[in-house]
Protein backbone atom coordinates (compact mmCIF):
# COMPACT_ATOMS: atom_id res chain seq x y z
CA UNK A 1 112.27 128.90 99.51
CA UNK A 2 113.96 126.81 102.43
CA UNK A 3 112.02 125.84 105.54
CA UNK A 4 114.05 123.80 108.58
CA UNK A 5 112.74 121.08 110.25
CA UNK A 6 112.03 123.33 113.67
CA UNK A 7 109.85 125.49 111.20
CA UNK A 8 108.27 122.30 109.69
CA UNK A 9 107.15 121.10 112.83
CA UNK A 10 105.87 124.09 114.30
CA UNK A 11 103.77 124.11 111.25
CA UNK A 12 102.39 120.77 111.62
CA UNK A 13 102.19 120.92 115.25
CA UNK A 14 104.62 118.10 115.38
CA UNK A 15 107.89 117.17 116.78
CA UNK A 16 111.73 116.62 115.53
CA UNK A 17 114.31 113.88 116.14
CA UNK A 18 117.53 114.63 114.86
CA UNK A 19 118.72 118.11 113.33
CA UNK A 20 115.62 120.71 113.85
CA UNK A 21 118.27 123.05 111.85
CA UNK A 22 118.61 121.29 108.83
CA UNK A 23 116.70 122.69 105.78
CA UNK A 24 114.70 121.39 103.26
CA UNK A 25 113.82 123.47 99.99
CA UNK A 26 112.01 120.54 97.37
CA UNK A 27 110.11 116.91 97.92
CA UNK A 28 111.12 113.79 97.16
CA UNK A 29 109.77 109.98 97.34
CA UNK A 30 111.53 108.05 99.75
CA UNK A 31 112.99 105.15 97.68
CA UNK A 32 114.56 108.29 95.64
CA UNK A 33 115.41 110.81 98.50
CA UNK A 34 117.70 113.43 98.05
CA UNK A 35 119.69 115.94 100.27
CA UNK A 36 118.02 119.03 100.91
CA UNK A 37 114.87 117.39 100.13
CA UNK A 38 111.36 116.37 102.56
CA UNK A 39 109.82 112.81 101.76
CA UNK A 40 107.33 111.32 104.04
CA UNK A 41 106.43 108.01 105.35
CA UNK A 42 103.13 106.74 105.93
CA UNK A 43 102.75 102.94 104.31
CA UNK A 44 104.95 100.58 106.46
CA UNK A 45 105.90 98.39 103.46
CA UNK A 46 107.93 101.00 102.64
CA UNK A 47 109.62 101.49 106.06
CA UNK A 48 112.97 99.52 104.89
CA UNK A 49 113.55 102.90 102.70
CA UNK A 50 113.75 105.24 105.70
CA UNK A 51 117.14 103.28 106.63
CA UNK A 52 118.55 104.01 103.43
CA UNK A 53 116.59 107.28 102.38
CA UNK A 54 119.32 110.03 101.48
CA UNK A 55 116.54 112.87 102.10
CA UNK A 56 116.86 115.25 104.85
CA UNK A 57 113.63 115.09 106.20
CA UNK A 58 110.64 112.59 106.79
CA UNK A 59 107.76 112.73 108.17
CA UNK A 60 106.05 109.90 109.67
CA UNK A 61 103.58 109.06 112.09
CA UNK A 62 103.97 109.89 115.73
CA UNK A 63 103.69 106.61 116.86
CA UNK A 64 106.77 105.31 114.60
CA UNK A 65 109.13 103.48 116.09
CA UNK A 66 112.45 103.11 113.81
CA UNK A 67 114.14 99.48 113.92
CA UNK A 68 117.68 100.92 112.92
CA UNK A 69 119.47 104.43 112.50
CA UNK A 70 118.34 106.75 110.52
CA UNK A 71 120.29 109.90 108.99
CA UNK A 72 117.51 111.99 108.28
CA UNK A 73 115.76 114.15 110.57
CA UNK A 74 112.23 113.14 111.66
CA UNK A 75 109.23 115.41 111.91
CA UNK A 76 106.62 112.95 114.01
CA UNK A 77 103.20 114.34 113.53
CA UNK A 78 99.18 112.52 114.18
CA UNK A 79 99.43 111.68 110.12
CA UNK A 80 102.04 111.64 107.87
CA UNK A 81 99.83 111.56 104.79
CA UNK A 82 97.48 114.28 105.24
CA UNK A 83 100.75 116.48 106.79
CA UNK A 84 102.26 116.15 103.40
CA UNK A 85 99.19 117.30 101.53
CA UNK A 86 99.26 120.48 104.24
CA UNK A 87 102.51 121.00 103.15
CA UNK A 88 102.21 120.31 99.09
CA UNK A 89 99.09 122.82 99.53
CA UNK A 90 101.17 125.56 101.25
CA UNK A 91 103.41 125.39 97.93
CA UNK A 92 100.92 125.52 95.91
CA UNK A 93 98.84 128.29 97.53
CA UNK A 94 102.68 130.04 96.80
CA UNK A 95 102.95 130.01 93.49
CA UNK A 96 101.93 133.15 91.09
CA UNK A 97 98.24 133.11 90.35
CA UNK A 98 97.13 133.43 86.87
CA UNK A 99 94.59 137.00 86.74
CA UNK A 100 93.39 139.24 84.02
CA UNK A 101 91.10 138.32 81.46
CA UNK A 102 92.70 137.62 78.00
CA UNK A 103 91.94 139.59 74.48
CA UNK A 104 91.18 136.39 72.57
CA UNK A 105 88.81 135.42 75.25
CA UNK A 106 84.80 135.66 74.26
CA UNK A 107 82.24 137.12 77.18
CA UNK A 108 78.74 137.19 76.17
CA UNK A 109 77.10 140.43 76.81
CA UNK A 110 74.73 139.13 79.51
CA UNK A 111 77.21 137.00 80.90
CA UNK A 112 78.66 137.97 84.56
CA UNK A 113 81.80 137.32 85.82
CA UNK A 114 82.80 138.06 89.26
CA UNK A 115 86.44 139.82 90.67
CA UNK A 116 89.66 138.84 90.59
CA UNK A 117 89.20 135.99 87.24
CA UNK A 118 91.45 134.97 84.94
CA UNK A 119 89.78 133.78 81.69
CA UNK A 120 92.71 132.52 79.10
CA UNK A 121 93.15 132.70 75.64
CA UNK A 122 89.94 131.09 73.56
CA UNK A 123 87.95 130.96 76.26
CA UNK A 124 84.17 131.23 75.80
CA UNK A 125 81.51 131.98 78.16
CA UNK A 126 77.81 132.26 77.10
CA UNK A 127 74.60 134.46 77.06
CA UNK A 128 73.87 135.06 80.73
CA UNK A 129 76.53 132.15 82.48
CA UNK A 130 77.57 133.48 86.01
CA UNK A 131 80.76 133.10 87.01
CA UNK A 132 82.07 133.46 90.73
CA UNK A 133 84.86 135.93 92.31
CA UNK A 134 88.46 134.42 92.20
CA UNK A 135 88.10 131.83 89.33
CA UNK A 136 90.07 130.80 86.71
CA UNK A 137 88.97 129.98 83.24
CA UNK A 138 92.16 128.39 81.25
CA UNK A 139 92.58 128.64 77.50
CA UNK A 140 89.80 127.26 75.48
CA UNK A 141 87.04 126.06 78.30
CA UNK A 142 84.07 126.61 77.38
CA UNK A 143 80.89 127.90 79.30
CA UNK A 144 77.41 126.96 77.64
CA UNK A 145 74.71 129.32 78.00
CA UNK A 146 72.96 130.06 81.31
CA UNK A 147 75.69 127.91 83.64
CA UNK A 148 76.12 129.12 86.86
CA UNK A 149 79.82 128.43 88.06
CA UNK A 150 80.87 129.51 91.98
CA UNK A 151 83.48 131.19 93.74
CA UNK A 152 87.09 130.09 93.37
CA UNK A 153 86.59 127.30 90.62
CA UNK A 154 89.26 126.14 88.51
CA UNK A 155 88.40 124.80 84.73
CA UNK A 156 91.42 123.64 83.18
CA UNK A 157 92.48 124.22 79.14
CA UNK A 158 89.12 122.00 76.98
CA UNK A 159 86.68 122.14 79.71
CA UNK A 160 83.59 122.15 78.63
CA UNK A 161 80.16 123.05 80.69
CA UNK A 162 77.16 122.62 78.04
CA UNK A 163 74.22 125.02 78.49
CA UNK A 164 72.34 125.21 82.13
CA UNK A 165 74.86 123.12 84.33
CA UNK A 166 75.15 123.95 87.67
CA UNK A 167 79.07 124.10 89.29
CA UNK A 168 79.26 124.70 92.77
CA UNK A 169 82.79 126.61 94.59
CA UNK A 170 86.25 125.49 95.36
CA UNK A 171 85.66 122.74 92.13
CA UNK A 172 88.16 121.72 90.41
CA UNK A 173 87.35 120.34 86.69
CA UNK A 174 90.41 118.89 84.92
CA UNK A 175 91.67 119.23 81.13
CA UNK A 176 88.80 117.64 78.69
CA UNK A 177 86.08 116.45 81.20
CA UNK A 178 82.74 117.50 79.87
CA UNK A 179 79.43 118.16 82.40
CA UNK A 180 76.13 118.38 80.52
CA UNK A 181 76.75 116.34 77.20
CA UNK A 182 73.47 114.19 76.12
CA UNK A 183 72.62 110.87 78.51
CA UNK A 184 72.67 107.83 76.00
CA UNK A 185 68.78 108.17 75.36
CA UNK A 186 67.43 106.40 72.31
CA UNK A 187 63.93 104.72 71.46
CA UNK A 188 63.56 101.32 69.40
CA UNK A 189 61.69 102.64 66.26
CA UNK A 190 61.69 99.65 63.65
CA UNK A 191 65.22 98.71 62.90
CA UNK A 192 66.52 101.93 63.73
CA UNK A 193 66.97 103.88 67.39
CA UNK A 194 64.72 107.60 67.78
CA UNK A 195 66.69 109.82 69.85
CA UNK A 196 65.17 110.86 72.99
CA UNK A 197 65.93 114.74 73.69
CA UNK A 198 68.16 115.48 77.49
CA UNK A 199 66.06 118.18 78.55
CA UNK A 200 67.26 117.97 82.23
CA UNK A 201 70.83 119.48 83.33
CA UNK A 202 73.81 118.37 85.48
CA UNK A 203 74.74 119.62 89.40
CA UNK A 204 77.72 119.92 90.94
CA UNK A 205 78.37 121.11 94.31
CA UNK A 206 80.56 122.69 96.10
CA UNK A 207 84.48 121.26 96.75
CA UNK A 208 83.61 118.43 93.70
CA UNK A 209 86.93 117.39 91.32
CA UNK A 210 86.45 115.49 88.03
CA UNK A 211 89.50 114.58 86.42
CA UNK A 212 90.63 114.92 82.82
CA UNK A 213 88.44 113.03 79.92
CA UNK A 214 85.44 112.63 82.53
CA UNK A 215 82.29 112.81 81.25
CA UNK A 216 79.00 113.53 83.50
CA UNK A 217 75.65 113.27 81.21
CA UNK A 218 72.76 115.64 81.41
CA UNK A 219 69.49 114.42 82.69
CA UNK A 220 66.53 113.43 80.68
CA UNK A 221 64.18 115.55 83.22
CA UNK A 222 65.30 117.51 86.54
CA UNK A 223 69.20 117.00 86.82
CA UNK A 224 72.03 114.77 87.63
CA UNK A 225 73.59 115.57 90.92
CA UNK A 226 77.17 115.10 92.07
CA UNK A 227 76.96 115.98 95.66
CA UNK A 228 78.88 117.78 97.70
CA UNK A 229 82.86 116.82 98.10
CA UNK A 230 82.85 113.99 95.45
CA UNK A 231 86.13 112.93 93.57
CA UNK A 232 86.04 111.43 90.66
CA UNK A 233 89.42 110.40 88.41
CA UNK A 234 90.42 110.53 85.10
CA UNK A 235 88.46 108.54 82.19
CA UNK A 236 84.86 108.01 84.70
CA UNK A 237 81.71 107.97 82.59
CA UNK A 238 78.36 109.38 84.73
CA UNK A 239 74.99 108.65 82.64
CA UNK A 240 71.80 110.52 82.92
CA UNK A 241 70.17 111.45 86.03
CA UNK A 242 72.53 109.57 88.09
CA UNK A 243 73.22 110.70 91.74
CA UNK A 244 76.54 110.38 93.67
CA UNK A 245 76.48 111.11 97.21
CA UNK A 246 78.65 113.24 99.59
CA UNK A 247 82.25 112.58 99.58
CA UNK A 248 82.15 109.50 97.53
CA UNK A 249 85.49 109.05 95.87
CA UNK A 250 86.03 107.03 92.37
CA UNK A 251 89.37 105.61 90.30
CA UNK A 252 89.51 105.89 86.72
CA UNK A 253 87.29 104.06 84.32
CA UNK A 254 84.32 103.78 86.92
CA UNK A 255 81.08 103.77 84.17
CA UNK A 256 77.82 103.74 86.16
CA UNK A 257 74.99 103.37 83.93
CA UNK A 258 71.64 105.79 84.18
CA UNK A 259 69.59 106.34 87.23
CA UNK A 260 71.89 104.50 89.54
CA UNK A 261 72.09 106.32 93.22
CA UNK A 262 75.27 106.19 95.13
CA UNK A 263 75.33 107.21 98.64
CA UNK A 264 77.74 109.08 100.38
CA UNK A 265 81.14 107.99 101.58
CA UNK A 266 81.33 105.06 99.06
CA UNK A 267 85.38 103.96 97.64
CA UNK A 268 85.41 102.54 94.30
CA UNK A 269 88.58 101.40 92.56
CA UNK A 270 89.18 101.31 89.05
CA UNK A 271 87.37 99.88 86.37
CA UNK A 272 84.22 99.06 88.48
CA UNK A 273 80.84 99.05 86.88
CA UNK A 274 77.44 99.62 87.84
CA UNK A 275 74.20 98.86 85.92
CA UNK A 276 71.27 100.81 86.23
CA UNK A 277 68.54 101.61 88.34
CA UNK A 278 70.02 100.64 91.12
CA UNK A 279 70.98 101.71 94.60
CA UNK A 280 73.82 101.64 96.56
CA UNK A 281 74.27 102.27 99.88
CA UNK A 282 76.42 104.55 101.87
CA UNK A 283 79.81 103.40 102.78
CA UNK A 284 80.43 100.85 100.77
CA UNK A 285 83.80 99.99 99.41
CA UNK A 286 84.04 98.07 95.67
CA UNK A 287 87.30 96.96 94.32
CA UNK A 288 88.77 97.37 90.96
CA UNK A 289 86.81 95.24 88.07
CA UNK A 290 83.65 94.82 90.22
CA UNK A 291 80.54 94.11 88.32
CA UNK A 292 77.42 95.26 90.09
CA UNK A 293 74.01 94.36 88.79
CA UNK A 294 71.67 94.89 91.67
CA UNK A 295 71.14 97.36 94.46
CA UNK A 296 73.63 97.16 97.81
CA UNK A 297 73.16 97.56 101.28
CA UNK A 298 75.19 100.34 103.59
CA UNK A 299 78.60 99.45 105.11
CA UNK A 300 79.41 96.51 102.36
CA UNK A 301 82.90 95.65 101.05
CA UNK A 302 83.02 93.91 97.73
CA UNK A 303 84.90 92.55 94.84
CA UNK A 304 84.04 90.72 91.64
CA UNK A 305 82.32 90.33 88.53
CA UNK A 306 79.33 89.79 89.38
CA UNK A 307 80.44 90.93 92.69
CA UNK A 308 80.87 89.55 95.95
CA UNK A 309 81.24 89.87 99.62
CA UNK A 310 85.34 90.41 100.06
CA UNK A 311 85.19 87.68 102.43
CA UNK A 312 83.53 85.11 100.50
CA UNK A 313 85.43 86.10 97.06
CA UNK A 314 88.51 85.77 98.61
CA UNK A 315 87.42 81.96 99.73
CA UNK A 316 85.90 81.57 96.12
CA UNK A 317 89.27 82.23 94.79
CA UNK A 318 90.97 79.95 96.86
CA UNK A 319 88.58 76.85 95.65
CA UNK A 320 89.03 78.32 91.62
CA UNK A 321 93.47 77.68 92.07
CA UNK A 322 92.50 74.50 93.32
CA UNK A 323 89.60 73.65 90.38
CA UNK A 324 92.03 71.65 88.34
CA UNK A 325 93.24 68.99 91.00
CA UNK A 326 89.43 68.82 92.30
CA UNK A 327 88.64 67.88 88.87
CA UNK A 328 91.43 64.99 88.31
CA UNK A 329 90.12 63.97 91.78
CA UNK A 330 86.77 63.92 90.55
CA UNK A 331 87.71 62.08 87.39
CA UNK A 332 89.90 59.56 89.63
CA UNK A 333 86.83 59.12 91.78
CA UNK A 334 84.29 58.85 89.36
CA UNK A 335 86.65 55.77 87.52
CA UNK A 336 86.86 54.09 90.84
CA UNK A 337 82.80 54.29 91.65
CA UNK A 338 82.77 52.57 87.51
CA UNK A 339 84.88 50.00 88.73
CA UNK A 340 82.80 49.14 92.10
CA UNK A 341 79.71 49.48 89.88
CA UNK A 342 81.03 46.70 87.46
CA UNK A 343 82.61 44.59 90.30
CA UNK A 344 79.04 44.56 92.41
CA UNK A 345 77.39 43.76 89.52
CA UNK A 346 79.54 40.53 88.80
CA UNK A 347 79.23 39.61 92.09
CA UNK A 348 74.75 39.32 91.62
């Protein structure tokens, strides 16, 4: 399917400099632009590519102001970024749904399962689970007994929803992530560990995405809640009876350890850890490796291990490159006071 610029920008409610004729019928990155192709620009270290870019179209920001010719045609629009994912969603919106439910597919009895599904191959759904109008259930998920699961939720191939969870609509649950599997519970008993039942279940809301190999634990009592709009990435471990607030967005191999609140809004890169029974505050941003041990306040940006205020880390790691000519100073120093020392005392 081929869309021209004119089209483009009507659909963005942008505007065109250059060819509003030319077409575009694929994407491609900037750095690797090709003809007949859209790309986008929306990070300005990358601006030196638009020069060179071969693609016919790029969107940028409406406030760009290009430094040299360009050959492509621009489509200016209020954000570049979130115009793209307009566009990538049109395309995807396009494509042929998956419908029908498969032979090799197992539906309990008392299960329900609303209109318009698909449920692939091997896929198994429980005594009396619910599932919503216009899902789709890939090849070998698997719905536990009694899960409710909304309206126009996506569980990719190895999903897997133990008994009683809770998934709200519009979620999107990637290959192998698992909601509802045991929080890491055990009780000292002599030299050994007594396991300590999960009685509780897991919550998601509506609009959530967990990405592939994520696991969320079940709670020990009541339920651990991923709130509305949360995103979490590939490879993010979620203990027991942990809460993560509204919108909160995570990169991959976040672990956050049991009974930890986040708030809403919060930005965590990858890697960062949280210990438990703790709480932190809405808005705040941690970057990748953080170690957090105790509770933060709202509206607080931070990095390290154990972590820091961004502002003072970044000074802290300005002194550490420097630690090895403050210590030969030191040394130097330390000689010279020696040699005053013994010259003061010769001179009693």
């Amino acid at each position: 399917m081929e869309f021209t610029a004119r089209q483009i920008a009507s659909f963005l409610n942008g505007t065109t400099e250059g060819d509003a004729d030319v077409k575009v019928s694929n994407f491609s990155k900037i750095e690797e632009g090709k003809p007949g192709t859209l790309t986008f620009l929306a990070n300005p270290k990358y601006e030196h590519f638009i020069y060179q870019t071969d693609a016919s179209i790029v969107l940028v920001n409406k406030d760009f102001m290009p430094s040299e010719p360009i050959k492509a045609t621009l489509v200016k629009v209020e954000n570049a970024y979130a115009a793209l994912a307009m566009l990538l969603n049109m395309v995807e919106e396009s494509k042929k749904k998956k419908s029908g439910v498969a032979s090799s597919a197992f539906i309990a009895a008392s299960a329900k399962v609303g209109e318009n599904c698909y449920i692939g191959e091997m896929a198994f759904i429980g005594e009396n689970a619910q599932v919503g109008d216009n899902c789709r259930i890939y090849p070998f998920a698997y719905v536990g007994d009694n899960c409710k699961v909304g309206n126009n939720t996506i569980l990719y191939p190895h999903v897997t929803i133990y008994e009683d969870c809770i998934v709200g609509n519009n979620c999107i649950l990637h290959a192998g992530s698992v909601v509802g599997s045991d929080g890491f519970g055990f009780a000292p008993e002599g030299e050994d560990y007594k396991k300590i039942p999960q009685l509780g279940n897991v919550v998601l809301e509506d609009d959530v995405e967990i990405g592939a190999n994520t696991t969320i634990d079940r709670a020990v009592m009541e339920s651990t809640f991923i709130r509305k709009g949360v995103k979490l990435d590939n490879l993010i471990q979620i203990a027991h009876n942990c809460e993560i607030g509204e919108h909160t967005v995570m990169a991959a191999q976040v672990g956050i350890a049991g009974s930890t609140k986040v708030g809403r809004h919060c930005m965590f890169g990858g890697q960062v850890g949280l210990s438990g029974h703790i709480h932190i505050g809405d808005h705040v941003s941690l970057g990748a490796q953080s170690g957090v041990m105790g509770s933060i306040k709202d509206n607080q940006t931070m990095i390290g291990s154990p972590v820091l205020p961004i502002n003072t880390y970044m000074r802290s790691n300005i002194v550490i490159r420097h630690l090895p000519e403050m210590y030969r100073d030191m040394d130097t120093m330390k000689k010279e006071i020696e040699q005053l020392k013994e010259q003061i005392n010769k001179l009693k």
